[in-house]
C-alpha atoms as a PDB file:
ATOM      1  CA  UNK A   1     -14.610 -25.379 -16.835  1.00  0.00           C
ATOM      2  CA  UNK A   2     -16.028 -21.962 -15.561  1.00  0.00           C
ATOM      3  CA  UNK A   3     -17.528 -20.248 -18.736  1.00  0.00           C
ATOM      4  CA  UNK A   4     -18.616 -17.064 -18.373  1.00  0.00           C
ATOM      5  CA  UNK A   5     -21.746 -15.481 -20.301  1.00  0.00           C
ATOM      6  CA  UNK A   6     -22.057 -11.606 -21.237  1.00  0.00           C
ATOM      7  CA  UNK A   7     -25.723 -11.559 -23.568  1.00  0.00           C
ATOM      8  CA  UNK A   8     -25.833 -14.458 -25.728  1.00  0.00           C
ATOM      9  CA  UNK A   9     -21.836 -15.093 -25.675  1.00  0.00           C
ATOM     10  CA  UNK A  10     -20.272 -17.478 -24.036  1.00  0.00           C
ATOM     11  CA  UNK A  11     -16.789 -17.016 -23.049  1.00  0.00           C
ATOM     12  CA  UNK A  12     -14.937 -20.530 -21.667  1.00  0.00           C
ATOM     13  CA  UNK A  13     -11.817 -20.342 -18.960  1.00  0.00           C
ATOM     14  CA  UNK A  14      -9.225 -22.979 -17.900  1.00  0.00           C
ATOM     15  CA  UNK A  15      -9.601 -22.911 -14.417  1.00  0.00           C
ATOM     16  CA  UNK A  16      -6.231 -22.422 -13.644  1.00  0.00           C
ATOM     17  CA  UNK A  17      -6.430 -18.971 -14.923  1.00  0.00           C
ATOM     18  CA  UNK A  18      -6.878 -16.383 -12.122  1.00  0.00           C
ATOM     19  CA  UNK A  19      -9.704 -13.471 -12.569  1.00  0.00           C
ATOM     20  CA  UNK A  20      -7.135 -10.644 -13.334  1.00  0.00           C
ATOM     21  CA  UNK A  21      -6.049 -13.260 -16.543  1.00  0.00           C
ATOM     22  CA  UNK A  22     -10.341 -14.067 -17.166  1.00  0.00           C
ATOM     23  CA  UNK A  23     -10.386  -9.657 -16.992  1.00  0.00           C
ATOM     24  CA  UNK A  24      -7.191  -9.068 -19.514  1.00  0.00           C
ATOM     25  CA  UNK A  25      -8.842 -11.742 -22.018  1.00  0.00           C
ATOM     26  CA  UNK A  26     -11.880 -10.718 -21.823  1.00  0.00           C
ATOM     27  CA  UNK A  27     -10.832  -7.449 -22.690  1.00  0.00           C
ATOM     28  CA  UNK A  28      -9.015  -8.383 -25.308  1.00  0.00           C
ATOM     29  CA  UNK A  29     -12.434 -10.460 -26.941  1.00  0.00           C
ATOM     30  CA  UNK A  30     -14.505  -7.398 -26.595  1.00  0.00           C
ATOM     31  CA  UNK A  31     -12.355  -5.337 -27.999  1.00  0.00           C
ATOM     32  CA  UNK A  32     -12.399  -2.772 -25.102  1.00  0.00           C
ATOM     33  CA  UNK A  33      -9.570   0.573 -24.910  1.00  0.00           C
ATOM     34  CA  UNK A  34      -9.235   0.592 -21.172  1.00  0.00           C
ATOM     35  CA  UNK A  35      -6.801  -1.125 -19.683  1.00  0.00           C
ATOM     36  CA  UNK A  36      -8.955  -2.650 -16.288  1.00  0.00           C
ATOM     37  CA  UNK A  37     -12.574  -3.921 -16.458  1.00  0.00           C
ATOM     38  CA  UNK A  38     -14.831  -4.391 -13.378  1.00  0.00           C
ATOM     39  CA  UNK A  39     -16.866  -7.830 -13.443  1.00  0.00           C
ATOM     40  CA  UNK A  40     -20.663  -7.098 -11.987  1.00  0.00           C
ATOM     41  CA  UNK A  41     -22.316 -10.761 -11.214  1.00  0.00           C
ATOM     42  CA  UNK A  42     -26.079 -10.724 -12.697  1.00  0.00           C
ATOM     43  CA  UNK A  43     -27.710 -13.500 -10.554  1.00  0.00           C
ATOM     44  CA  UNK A  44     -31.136 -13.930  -8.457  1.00  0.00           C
ATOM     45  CA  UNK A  45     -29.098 -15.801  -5.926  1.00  0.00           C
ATOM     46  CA  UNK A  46     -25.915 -16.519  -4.564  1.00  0.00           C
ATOM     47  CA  UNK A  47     -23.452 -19.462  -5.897  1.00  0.00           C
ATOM     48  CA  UNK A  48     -22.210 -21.018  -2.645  1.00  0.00           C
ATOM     49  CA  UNK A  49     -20.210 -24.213  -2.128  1.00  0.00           C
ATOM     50  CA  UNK A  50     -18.183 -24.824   1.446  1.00  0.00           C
ATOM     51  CA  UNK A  51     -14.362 -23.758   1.216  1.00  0.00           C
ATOM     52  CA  UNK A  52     -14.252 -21.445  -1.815  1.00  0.00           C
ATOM     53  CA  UNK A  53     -15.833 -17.939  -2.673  1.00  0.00           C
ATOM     54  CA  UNK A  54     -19.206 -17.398  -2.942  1.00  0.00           C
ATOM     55  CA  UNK A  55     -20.841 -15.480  -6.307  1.00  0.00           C
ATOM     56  CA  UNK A  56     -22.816 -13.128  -5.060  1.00  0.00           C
ATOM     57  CA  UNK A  57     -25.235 -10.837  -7.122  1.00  0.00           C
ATOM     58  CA  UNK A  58     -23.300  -6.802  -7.850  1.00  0.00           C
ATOM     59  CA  UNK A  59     -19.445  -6.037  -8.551  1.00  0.00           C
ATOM     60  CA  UNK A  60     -16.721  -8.842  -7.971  1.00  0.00           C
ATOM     61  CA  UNK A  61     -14.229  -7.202  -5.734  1.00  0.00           C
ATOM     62  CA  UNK A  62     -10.662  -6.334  -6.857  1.00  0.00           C
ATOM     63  CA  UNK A  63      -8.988  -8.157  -4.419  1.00  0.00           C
ATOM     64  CA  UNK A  64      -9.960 -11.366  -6.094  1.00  0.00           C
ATOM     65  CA  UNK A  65      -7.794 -10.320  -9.053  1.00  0.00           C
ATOM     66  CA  UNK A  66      -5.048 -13.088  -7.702  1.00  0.00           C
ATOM     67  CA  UNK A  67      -7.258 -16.169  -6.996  1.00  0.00           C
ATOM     68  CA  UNK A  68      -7.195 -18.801  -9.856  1.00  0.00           C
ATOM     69  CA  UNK A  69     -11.003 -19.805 -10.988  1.00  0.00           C
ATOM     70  CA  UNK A  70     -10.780 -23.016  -9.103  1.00  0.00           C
ATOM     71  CA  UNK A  71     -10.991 -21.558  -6.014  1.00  0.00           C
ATOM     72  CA  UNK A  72     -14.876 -19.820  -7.039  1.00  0.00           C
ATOM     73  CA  UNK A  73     -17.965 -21.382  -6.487  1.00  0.00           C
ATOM     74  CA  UNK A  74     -19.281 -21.980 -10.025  1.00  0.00           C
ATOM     75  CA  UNK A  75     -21.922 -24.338 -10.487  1.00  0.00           C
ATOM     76  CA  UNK A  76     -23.187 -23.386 -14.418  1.00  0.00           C
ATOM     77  CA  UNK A  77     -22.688 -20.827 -16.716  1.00  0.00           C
ATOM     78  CA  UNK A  78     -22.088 -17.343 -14.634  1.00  0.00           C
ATOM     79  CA  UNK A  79     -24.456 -14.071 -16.470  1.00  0.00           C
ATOM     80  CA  UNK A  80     -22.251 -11.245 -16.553  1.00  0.00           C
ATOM     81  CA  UNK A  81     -22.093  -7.860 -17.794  1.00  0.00           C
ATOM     82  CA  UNK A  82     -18.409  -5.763 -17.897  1.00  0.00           C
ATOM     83  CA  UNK A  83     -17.691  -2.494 -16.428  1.00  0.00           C
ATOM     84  CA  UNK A  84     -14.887  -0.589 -18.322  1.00  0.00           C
ATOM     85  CA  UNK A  85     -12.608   1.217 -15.337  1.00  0.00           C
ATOM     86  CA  UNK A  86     -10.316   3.904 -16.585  1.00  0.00           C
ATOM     87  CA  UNK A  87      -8.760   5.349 -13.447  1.00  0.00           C
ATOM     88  CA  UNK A  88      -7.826   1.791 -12.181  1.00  0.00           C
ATOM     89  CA  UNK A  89      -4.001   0.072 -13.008  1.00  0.00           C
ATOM     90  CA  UNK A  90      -3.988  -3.242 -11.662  1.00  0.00           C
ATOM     91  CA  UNK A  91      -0.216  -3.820 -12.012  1.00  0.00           C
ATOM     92  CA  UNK A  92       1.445  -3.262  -8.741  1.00  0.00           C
ATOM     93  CA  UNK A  93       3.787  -0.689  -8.132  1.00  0.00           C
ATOM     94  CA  UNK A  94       7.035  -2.676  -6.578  1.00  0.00           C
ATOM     95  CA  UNK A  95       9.376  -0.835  -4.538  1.00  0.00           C
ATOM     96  CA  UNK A  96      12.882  -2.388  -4.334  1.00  0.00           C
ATOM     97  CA  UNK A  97      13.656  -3.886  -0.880  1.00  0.00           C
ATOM     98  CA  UNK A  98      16.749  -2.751   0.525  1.00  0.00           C
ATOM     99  CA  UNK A  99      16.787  -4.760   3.358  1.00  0.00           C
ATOM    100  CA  UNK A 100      19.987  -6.955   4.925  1.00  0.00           C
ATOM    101  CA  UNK A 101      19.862 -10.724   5.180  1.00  0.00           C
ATOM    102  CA  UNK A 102      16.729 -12.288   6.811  1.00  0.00           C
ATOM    103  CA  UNK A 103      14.675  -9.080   7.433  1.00  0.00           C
ATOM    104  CA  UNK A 104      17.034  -7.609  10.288  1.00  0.00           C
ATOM    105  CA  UNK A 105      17.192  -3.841   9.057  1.00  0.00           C
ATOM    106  CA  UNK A 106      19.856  -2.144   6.578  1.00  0.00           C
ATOM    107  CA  UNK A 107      21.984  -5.185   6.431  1.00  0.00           C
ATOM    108  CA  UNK A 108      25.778  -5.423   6.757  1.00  0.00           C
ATOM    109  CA  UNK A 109      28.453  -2.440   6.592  1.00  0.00           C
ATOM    110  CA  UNK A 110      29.901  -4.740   4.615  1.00  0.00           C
ATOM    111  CA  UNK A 111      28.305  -4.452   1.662  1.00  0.00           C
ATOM    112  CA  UNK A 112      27.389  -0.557   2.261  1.00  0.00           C
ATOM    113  CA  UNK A 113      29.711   1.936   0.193  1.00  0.00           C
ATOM    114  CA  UNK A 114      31.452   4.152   2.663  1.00  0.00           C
ATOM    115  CA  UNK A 115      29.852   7.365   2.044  1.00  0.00           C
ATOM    116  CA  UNK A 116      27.009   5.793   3.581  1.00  0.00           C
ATOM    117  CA  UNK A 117      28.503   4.867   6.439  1.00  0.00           C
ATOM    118  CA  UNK A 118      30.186   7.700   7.397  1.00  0.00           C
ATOM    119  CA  UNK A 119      26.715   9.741   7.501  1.00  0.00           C
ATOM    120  CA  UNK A 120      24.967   7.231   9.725  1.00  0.00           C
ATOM    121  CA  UNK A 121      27.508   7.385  12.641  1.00  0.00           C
ATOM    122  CA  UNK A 122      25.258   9.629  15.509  1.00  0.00           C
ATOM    123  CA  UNK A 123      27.160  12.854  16.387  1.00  0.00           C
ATOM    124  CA  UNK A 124      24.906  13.340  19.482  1.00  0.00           C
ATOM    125  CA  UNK A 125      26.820  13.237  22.354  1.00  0.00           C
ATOM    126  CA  UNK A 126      24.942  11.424  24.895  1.00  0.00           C
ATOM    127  CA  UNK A 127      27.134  12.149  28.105  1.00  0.00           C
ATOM    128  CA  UNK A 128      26.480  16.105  27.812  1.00  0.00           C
ATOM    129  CA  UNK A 129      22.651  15.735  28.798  1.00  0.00           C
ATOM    130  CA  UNK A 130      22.949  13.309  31.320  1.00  0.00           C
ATOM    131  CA  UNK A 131      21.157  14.532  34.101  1.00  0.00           C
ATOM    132  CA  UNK A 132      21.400  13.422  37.779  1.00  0.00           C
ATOM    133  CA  UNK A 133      18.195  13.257  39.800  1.00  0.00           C
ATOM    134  CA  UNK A 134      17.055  11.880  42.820  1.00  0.00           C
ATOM    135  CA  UNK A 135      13.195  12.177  43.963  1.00  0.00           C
ATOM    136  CA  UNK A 136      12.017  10.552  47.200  1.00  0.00           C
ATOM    137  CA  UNK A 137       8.552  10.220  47.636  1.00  0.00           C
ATOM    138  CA  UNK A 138       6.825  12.831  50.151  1.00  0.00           C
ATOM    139  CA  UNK A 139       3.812  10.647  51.379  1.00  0.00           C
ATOM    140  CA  UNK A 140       2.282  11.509  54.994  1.00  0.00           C
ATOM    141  CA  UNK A 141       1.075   7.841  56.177  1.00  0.00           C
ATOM    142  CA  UNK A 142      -1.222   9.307  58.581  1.00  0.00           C
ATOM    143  CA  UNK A 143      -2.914  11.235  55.729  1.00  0.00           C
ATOM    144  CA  UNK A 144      -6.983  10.448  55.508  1.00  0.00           C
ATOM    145  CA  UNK A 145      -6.788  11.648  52.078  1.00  0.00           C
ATOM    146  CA  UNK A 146      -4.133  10.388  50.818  1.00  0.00           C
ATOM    147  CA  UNK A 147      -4.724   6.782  52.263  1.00  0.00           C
ATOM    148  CA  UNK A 148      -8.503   6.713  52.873  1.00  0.00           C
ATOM    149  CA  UNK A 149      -9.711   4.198  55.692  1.00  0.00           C
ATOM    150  CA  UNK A 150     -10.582   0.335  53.518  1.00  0.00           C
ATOM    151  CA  UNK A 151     -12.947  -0.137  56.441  1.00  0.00           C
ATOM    152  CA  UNK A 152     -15.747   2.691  56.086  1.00  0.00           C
ATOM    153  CA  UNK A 153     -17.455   3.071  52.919  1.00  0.00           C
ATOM    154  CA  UNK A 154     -18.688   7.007  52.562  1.00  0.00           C
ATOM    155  CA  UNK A 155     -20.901   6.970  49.242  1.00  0.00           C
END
């Protein structure tokens, strides 16, 4: 069980609770008004173990928000201190997808209203700017400067 100490308190976490959970409840102990804290590790030397996240000494990042505690590299009791961030929301701001079936652009027409499709029909005309061109190359073979000698190196 990671337990996490700020001062003389002691503050214990399942460890199937991610770090943006440990933050909220943490907040919620110490009784702080913002709505996001910042961890900041206070350690003379790293917590490693192979295959999960080290602890390393200064600020946990915020993209670690989503990783349950299991997946840290505790070893004992982890000295902490708590940085109250005002400016920071760490809900995410969804947009709603309005994709088709299996990611393959806008989807059917057949479940677009009509309106829709009627403005998405092209009115270029293609045919009007079709150009016809023919270009031959103009290369003189017997050109020295066009096609230098391979068999004389001059530099």
């Amino acid at each position: 069980m990671p337990v996490f100490c700020i001062g003389e308190t002691e503050y214990e976490f399942k460890e199937s609770d991610t770090l943006l959970e440990v933050k909220k409840s943490l907040i919620q102990s110490l009784e702080l008004s913002s709505i996001y804290i910042d961890i900041v590790i206070d350690l003379e030397k790293p917590m490693r173990m192979i295959g999960k996240f080290n602890l390393e000494p200064g600020r946990m990042s915020r993209t670690l928000d989503r990783y349950p505690l299991d997946r840290f590299a505790f070893k004992e009791k982890l000295p902490i201190t708590v940085q109250e961030v005002s400016d920071y929301d760490p809900t995410p701001v969804r947009k709603p997808l309005f994709s088709g079936g299996r990611g393959r652009g806008r989807g059917s027409d057949l479940y677009r209203p009509q309106s829709i499709l009627q403005n998405s029909l092209s009115s270029f005309d293609s045919s009007q700017t079709r150009v016809e061109m023919t270009v031959e190359p103009n290369f003189d073979l017997t050109s020295q400067d066009e096609f230098p000698s391979l068999g004389s190196s001059s530099t």
